[in-house]
C-alpha atoms as a PDB file:
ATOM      1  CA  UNK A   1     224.333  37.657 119.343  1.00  0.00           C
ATOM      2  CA  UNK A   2     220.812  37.355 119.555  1.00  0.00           C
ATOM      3  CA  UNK A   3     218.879  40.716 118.747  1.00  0.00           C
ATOM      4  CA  UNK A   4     215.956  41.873 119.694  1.00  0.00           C
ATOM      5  CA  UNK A   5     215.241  44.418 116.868  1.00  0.00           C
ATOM      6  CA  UNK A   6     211.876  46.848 117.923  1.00  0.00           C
ATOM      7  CA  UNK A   7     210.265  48.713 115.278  1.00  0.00           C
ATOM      8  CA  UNK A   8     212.466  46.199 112.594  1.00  0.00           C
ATOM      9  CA  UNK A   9     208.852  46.866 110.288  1.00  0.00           C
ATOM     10  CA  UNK A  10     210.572  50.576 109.646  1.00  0.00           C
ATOM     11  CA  UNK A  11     212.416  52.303 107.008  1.00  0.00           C
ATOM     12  CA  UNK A  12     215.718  51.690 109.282  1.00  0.00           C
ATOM     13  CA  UNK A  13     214.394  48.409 110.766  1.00  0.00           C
ATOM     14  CA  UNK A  14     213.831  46.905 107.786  1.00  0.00           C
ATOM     15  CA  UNK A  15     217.392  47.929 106.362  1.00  0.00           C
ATOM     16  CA  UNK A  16     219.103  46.782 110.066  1.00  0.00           C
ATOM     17  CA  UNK A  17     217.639  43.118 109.961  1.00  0.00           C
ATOM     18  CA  UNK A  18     219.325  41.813 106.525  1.00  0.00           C
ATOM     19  CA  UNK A  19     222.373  43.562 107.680  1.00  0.00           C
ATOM     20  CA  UNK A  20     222.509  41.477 111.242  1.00  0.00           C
ATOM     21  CA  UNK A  21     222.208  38.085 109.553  1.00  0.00           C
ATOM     22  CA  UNK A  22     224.600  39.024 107.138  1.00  0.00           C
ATOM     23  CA  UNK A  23     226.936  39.442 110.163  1.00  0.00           C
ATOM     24  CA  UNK A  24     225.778  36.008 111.955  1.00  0.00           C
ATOM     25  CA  UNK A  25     223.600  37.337 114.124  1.00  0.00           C
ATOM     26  CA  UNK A  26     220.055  35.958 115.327  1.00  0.00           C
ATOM     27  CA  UNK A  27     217.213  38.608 115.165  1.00  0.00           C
ATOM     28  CA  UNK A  28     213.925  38.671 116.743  1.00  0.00           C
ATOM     29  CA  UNK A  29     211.918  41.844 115.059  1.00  0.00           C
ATOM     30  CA  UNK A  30     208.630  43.201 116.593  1.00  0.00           C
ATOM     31  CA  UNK A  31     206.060  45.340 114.885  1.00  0.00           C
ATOM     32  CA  UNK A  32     203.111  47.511 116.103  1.00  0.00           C
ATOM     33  CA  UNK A  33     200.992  45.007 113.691  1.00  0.00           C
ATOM     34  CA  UNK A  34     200.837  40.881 113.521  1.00  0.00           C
ATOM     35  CA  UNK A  35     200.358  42.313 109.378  1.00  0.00           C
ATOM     36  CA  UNK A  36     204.519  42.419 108.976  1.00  0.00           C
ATOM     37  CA  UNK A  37     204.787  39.135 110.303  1.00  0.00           C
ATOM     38  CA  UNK A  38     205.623  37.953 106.535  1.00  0.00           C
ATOM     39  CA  UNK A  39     208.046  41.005 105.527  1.00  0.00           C
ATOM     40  CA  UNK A  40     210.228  40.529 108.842  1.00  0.00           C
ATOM     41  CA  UNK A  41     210.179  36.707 108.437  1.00  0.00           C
ATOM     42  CA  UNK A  42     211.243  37.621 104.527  1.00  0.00           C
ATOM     43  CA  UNK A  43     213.998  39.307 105.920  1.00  0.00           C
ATOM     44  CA  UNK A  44     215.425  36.996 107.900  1.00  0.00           C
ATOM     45  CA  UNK A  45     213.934  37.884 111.867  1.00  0.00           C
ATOM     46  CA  UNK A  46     211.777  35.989 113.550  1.00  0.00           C
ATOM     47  CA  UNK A  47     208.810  37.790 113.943  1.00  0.00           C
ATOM     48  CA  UNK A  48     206.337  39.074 117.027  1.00  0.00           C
ATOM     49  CA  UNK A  49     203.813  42.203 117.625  1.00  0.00           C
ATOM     50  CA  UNK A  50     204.611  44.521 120.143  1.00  0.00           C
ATOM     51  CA  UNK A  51     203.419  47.631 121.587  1.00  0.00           C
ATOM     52  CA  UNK A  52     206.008  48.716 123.454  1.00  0.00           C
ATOM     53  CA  UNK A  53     203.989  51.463 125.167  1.00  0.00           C
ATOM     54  CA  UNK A  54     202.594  48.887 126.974  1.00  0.00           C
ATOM     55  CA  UNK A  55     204.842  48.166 129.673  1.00  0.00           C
ATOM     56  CA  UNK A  56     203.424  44.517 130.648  1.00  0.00           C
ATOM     57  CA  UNK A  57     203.620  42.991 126.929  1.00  0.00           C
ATOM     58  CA  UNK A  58     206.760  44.979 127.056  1.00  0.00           C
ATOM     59  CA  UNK A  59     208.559  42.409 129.715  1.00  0.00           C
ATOM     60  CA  UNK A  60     207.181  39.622 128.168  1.00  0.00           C
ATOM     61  CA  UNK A  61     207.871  40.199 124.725  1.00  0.00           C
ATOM     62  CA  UNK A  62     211.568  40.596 126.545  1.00  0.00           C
ATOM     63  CA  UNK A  63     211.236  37.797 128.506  1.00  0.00           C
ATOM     64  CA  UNK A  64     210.561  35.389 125.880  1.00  0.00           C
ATOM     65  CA  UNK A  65     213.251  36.823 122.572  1.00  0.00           C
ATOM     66  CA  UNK A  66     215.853  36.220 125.905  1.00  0.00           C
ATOM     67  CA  UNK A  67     217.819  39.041 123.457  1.00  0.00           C
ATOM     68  CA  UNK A  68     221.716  39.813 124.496  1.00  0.00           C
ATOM     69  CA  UNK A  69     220.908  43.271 122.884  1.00  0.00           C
ATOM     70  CA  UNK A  70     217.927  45.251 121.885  1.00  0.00           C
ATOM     71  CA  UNK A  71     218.053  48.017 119.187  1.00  0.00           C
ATOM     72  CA  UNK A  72     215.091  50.203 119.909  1.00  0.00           C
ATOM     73  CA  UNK A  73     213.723  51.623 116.630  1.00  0.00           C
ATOM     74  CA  UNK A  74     209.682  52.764 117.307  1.00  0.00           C
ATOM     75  CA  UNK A  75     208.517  56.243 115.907  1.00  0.00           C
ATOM     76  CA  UNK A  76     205.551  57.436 114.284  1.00  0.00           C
ATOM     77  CA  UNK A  77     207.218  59.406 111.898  1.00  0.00           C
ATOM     78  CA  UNK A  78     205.097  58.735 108.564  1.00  0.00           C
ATOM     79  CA  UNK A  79     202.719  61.127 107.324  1.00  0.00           C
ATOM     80  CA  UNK A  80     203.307  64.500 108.765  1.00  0.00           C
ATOM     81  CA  UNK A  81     202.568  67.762 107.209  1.00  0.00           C
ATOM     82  CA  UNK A  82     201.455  69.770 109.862  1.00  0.00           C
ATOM     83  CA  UNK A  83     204.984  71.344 111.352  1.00  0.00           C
ATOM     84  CA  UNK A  84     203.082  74.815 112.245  1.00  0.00           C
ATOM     85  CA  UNK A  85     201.427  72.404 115.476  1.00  0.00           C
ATOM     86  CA  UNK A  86     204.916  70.478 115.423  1.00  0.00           C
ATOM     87  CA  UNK A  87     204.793  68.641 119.066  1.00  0.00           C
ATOM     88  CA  UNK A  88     201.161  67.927 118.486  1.00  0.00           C
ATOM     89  CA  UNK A  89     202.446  66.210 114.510  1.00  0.00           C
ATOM     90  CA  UNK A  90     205.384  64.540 116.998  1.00  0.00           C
ATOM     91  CA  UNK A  91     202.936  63.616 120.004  1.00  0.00           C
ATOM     92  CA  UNK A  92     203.307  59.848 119.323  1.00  0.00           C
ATOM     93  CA  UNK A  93     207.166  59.513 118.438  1.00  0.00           C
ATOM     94  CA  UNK A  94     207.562  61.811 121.906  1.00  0.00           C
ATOM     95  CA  UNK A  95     205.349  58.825 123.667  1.00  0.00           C
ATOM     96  CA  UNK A  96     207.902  56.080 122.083  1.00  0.00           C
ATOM     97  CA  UNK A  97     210.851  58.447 122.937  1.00  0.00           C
ATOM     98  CA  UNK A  98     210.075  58.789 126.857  1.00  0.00           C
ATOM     99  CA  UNK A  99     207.404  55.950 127.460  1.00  0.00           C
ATOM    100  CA  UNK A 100     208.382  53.387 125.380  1.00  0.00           C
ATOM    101  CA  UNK A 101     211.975  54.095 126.469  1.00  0.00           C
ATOM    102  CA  UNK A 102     211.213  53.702 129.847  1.00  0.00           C
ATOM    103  CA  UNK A 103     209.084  50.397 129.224  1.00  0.00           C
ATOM    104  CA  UNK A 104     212.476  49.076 127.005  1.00  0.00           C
ATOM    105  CA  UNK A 105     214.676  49.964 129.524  1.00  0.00           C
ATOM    106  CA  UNK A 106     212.691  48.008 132.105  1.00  0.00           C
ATOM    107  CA  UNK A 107     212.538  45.210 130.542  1.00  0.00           C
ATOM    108  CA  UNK A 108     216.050  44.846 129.526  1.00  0.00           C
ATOM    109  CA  UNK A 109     217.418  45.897 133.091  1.00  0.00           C
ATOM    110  CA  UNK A 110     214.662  43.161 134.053  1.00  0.00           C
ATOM    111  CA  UNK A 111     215.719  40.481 131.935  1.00  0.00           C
ATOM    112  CA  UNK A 112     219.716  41.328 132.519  1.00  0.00           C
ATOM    113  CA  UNK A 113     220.405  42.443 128.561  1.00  0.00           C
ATOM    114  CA  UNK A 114     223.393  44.055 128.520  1.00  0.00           C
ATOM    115  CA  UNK A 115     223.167  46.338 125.300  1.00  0.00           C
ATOM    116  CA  UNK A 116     220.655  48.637 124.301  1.00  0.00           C
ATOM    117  CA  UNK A 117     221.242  50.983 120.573  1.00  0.00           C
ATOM    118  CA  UNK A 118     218.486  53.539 120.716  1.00  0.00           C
ATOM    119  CA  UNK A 119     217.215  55.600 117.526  1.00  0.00           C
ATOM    120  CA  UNK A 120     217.743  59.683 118.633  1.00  0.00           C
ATOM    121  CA  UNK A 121     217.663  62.547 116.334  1.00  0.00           C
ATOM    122  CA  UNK A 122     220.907  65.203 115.399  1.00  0.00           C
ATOM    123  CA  UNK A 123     219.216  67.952 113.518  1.00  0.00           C
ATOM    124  CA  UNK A 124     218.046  70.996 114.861  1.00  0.00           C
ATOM    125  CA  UNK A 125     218.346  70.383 118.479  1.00  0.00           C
ATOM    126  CA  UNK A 126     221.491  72.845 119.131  1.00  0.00           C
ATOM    127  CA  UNK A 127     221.753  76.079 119.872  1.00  0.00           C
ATOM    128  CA  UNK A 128     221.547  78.206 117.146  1.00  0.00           C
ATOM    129  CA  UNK A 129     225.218  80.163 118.078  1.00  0.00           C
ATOM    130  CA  UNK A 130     228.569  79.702 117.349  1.00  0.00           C
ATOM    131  CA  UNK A 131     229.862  77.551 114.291  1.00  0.00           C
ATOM    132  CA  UNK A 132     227.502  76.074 111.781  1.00  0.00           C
ATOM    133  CA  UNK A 133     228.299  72.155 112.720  1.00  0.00           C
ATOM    134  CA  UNK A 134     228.375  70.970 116.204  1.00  0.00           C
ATOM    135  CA  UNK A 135     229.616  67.704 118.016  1.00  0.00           C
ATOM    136  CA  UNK A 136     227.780  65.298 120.586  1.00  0.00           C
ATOM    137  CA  UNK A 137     228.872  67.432 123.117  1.00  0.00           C
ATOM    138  CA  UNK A 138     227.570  70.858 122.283  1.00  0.00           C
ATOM    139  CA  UNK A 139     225.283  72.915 123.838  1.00  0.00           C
ATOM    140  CA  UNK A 140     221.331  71.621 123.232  1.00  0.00           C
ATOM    141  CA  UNK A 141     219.360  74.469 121.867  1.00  0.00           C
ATOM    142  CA  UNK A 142     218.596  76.493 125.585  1.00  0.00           C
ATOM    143  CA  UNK A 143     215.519  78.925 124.059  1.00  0.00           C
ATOM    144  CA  UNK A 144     214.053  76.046 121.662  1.00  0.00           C
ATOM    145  CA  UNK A 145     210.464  77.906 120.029  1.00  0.00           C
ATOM    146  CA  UNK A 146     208.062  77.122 121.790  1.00  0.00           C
ATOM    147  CA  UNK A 147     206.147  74.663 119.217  1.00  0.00           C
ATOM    148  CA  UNK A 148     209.231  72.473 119.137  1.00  0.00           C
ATOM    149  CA  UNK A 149     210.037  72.400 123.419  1.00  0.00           C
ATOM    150  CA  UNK A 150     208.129  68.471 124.058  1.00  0.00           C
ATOM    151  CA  UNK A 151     209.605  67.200 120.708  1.00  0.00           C
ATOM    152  CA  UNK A 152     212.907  68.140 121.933  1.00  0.00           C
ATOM    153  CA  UNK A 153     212.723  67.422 125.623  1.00  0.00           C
ATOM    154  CA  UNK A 154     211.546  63.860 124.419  1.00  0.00           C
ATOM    155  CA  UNK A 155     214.669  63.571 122.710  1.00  0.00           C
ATOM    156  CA  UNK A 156     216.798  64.999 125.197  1.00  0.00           C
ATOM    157  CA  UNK A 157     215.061  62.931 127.712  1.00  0.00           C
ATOM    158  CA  UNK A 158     215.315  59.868 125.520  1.00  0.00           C
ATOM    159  CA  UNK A 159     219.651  60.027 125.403  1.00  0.00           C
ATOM    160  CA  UNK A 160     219.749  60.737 128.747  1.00  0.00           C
ATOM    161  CA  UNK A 161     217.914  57.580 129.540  1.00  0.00           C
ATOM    162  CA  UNK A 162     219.630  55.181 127.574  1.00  0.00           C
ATOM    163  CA  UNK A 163     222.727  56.768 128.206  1.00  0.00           C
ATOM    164  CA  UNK A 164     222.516  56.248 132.061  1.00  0.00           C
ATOM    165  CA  UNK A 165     221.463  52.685 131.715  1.00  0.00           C
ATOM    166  CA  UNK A 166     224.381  52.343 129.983  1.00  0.00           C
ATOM    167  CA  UNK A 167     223.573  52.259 126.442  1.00  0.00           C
ATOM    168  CA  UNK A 168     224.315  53.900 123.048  1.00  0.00           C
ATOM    169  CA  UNK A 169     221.925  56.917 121.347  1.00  0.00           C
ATOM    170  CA  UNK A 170     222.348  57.417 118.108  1.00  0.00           C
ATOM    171  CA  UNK A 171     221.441  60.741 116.765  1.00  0.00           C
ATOM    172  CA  UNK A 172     220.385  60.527 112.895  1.00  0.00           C
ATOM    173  CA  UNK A 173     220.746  62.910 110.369  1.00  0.00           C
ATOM    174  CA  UNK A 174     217.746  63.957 108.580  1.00  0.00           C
ATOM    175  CA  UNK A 175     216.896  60.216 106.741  1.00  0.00           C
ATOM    176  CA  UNK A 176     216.195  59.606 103.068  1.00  0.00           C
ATOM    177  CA  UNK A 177     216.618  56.788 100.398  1.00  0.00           C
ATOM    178  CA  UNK A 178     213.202  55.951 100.599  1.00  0.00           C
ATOM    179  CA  UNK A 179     211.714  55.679  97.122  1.00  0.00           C
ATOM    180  CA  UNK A 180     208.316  57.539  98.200  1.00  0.00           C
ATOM    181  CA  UNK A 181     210.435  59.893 100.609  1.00  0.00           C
ATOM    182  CA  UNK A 182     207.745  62.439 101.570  1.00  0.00           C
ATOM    183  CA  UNK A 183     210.372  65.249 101.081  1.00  0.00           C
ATOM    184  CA  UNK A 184     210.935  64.888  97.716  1.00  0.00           C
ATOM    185  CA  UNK A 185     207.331  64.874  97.051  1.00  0.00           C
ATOM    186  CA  UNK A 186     207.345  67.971  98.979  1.00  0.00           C
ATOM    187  CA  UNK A 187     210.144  69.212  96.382  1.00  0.00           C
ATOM    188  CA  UNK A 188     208.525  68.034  93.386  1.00  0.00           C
ATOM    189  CA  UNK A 189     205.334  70.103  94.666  1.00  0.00           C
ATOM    190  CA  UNK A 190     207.106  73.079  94.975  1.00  0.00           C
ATOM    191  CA  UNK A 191     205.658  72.979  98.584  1.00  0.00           C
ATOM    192  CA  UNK A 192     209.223  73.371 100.355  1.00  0.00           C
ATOM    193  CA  UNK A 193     210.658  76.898  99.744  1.00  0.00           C
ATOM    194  CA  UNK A 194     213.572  78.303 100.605  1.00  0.00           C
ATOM    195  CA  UNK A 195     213.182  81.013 103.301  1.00  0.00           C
ATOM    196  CA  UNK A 196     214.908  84.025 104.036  1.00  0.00           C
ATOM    197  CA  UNK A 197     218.852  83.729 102.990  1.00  0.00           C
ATOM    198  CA  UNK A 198     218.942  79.913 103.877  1.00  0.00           C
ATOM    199  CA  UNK A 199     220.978  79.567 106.193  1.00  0.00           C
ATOM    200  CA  UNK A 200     219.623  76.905 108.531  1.00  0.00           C
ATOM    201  CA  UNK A 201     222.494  74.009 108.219  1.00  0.00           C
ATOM    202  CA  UNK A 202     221.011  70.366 107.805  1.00  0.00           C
ATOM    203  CA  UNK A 203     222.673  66.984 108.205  1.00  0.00           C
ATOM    204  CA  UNK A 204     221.099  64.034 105.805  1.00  0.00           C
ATOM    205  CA  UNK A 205     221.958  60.145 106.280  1.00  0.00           C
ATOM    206  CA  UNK A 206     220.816  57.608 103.956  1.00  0.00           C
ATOM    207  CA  UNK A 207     218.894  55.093 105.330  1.00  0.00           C
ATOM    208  CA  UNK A 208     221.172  52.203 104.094  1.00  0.00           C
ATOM    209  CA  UNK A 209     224.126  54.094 105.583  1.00  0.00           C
ATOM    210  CA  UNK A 210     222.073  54.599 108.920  1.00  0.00           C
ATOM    211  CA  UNK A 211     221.549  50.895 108.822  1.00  0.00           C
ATOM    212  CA  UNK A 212     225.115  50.303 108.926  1.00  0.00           C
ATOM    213  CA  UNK A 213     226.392  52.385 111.763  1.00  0.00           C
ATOM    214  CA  UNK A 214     223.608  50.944 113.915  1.00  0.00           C
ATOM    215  CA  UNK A 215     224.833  47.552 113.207  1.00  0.00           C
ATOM    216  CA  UNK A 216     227.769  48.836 114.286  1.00  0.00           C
ATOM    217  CA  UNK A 217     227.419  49.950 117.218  1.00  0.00           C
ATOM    218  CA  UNK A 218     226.450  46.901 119.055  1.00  0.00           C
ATOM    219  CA  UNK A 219     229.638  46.080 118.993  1.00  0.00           C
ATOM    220  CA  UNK A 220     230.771  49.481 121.016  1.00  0.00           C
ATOM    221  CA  UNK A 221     229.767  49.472 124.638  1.00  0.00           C
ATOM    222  CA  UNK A 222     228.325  52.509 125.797  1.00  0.00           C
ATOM    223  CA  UNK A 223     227.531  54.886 127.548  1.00  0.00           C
ATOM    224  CA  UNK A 224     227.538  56.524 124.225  1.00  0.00           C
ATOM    225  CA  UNK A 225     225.842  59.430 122.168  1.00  0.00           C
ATOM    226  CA  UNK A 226     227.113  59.376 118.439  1.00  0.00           C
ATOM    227  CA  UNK A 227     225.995  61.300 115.247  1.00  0.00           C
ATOM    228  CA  UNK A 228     224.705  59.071 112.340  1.00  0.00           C
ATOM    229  CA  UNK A 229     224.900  61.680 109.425  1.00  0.00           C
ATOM    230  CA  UNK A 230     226.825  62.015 105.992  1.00  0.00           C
ATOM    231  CA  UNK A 231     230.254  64.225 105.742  1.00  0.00           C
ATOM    232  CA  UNK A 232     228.397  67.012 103.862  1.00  0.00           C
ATOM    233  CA  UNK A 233     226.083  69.277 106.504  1.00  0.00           C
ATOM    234  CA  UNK A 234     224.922  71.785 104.172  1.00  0.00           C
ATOM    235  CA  UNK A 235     222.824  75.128 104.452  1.00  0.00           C
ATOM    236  CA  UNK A 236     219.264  75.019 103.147  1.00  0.00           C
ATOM    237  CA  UNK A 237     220.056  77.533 100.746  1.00  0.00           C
ATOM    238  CA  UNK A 238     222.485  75.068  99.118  1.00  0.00           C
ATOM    239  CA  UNK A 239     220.995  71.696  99.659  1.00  0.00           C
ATOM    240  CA  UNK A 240     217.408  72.420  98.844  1.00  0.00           C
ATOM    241  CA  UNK A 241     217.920  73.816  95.271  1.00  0.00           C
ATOM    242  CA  UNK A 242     220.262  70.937  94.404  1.00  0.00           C
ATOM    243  CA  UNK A 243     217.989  68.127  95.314  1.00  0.00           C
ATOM    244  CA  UNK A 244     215.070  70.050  93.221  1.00  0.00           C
ATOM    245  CA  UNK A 245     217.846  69.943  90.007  1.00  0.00           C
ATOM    246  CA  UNK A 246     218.843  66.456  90.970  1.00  0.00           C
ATOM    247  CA  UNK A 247     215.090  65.048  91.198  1.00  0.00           C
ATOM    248  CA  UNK A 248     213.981  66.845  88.047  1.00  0.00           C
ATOM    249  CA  UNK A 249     212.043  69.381  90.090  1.00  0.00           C
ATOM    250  CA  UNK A 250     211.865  73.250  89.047  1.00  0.00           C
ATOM    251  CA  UNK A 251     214.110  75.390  91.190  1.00  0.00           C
ATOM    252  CA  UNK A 252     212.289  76.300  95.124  1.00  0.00           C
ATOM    253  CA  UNK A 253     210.228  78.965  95.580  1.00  0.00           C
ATOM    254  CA  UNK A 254     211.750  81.386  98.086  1.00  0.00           C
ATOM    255  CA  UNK A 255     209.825  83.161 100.875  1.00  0.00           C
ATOM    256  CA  UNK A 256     211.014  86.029 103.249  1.00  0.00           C
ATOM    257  CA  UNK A 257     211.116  84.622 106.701  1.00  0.00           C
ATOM    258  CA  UNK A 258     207.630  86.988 107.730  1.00  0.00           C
ATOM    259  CA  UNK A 259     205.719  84.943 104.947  1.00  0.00           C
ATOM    260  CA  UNK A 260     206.890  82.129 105.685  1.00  0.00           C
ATOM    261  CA  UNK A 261     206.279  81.974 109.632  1.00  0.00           C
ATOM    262  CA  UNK A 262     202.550  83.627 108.563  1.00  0.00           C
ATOM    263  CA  UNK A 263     201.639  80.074 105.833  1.00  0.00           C
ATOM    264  CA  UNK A 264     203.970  77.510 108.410  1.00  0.00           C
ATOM    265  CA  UNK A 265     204.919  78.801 111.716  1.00  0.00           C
ATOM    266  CA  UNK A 266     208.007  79.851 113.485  1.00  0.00           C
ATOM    267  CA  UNK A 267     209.151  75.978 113.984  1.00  0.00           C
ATOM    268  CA  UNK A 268     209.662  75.633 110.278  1.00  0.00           C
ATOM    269  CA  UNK A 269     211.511  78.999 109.395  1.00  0.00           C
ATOM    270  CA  UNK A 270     213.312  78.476 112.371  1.00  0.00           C
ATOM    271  CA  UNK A 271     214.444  74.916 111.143  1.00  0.00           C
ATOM    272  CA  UNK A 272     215.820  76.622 107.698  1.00  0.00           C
ATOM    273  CA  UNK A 273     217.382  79.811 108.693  1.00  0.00           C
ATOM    274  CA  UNK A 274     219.078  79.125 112.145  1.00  0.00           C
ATOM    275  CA  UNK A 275     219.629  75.212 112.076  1.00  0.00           C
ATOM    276  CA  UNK A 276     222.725  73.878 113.172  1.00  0.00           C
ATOM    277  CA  UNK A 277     224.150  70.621 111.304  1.00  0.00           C
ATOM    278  CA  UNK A 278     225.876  67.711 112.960  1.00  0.00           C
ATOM    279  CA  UNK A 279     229.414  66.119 113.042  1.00  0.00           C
ATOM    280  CA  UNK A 280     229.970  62.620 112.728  1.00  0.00           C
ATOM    281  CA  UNK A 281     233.747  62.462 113.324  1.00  0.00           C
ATOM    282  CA  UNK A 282     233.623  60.586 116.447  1.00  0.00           C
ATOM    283  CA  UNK A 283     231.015  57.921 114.883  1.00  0.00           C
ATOM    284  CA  UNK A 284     233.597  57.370 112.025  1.00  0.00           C
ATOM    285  CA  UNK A 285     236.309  57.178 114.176  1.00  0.00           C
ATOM    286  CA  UNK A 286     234.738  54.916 116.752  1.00  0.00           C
ATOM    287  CA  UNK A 287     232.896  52.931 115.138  1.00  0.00           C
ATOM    288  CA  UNK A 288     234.739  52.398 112.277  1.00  0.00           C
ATOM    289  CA  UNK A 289     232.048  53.133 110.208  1.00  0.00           C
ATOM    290  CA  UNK A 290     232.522  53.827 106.024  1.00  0.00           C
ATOM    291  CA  UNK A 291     229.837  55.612 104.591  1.00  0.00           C
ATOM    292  CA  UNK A 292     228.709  54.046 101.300  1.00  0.00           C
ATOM    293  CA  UNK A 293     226.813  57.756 100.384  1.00  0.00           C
ATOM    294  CA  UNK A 294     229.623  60.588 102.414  1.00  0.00           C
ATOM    295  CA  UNK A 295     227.323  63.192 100.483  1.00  0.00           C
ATOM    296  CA  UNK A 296     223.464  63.610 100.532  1.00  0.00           C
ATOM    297  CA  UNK A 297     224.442  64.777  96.589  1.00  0.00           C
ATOM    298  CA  UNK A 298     225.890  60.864  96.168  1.00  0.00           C
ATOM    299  CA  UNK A 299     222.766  59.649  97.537  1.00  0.00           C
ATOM    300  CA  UNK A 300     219.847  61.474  96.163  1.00  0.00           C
ATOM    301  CA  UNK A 301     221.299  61.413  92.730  1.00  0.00           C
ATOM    302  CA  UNK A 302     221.647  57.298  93.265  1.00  0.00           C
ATOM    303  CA  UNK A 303     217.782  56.920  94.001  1.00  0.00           C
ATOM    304  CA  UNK A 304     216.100  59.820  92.561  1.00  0.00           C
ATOM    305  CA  UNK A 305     217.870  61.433  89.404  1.00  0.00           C
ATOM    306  CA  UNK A 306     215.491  60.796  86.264  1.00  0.00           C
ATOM    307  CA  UNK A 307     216.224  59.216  83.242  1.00  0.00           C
ATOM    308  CA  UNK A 308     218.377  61.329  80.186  1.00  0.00           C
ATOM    309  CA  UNK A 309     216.152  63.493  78.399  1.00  0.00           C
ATOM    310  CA  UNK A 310     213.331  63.774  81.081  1.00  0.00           C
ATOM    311  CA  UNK A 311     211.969  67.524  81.802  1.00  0.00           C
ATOM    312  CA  UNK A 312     211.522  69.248  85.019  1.00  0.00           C
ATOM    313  CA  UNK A 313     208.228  68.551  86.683  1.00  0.00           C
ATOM    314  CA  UNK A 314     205.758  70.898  87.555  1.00  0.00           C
END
């Protein structure tokens, strides 16, 4: 096919382009900035600069990749610290997830492309009741707190979009693999504590891994909604000191849950006390999708473990 790729500058962009030409196909991959012309034309895409909030350039940037499928990949998720003011961190990955969908979708319904993939998000959207891993079709989180409600209605509205134009959202896990990954600088810093008892589940997929299932899926037609995420959800409690030990890191601080919503807000305790993780039976099954990292453990310890005889960092 020929694949329109937008956001292929990304951490999962930039993973999903080599892995379409290794399958035969031909990718187009747009960028925010004309600066990654030379790293998407390194990978293999043929590149162009897109905004895609801009609904005019939009339909022509559609118009002229004539794509048979577009895997829509925009966020703005570098760089954030602030999760106390957590819509106002997500404000421009919210824009991409309702805007920019809506602009996509035009143009593809416009153009007659008949598959759309869409990036969506798994963790800590469900409600925080019942078992500690949910499906696709479980119950959405009904009380979200209130610093959290327009990340999550962007999301919702996001799947339900693509969905009813036919399409497949994938919800991620909770991404990593990237050798500067921003949480395990948060780790290393001792800035990431465990609160309370811990007992917010989390699901993780490696990057690579998340790559693969997306490639996947454009062979699937949709409507669709499928969890990208590793076999191992795991409770904060669990997953938070292991990653310190497998990094080199000294073991988390840990903060009762009053503390910890006075320093970060209730968005962020909420997150790793009452989190639900995700299961990705049906994206396995379906898809037929192998996991080269089934465990965050696998994955973490592949990238990040130091060298023998190192010492814990500070």
């Amino acid at each position: 096919m020929r694949v329109l790729v937008v956001g292929a500058s990304g951490a999962v962009g930039t993973r999903i382009v080599p892995q379409l030409r290794e399958r035969g196909h031909e990718v187009i991959g747009s960028s925010r900035s004309a600066a990654k012309a030379e790293t998407l034309r390194s990978l293999g895409a043929e590149p162009i600069a897109l905004d895609v909030l801009d609904a005019a350039a939009t339909m022509s940037a559609v118009a002229a990749a004539r794509p048979d499928a577009v895997i829509y990949q925009s966020t703005a998720l570098s760089d954030l610290r602030d999760f106390r003011h957590f819509d106002r961190s997500f404000a421009q990955t919210n824009r991409l997830r309702t805007t920019g969908t809506d602009n996509i979708l035009a143009a593809a319904r416009g153009h007659g492309v008949p598959k759309i993939v869409a990036q969506s998000y798994a963790s800590h959207r469900y409600a925080r009741e019942g078992g500690p891993v949910k499906t696709e079709d479980a119950q959405l989180d009904p009380r979200p707190v209130p610093a959290m409600r327009e990340t999550l209605a962007a999301m919702a509205y996001l799947d339900q979009a693509v969905t009813g134009a036919g399409g497949v959202a994938l919800r991620y896990g909770n991404f990593y693999g990237d050798p500067d990954d921003e949480l395990v600088a948060a780790i290393r810093g001792r800035k990431f504590p465990v609160v309370g008892g811990g007992a917010g589940v989390w699901s993780f997929i490696h990057l690579d891994d998340a790559a693969t299932a997306t490639v996947l899926a454009l062979d699937h037609d949709g409507p669709a909604v499928y969890h990208i995420v590793d076999d191992d959800p795991a409770a904060t409690g669990v997953w938070l000191p292991e990653v310190a030990r497998i990094v080199g890191a000294r073991p988390p601080q840990h903060f009762p849950r009053l503390l910890a919503r006075l320093f970060a807000g209730e968005a962020p305790v909420v997150m790793a006390t009452q989190s639900r993780g995700a299961s990705n039976d049906r994206a396995k099954r379906e898809l037929g999708w192998t996991l080269r990292y089934p465990s965050w453990r696998e994955g973490f310890a592949a990238l990040f473990s130091p060298p023998p005889g190192a010492t814990a960092t500070a």
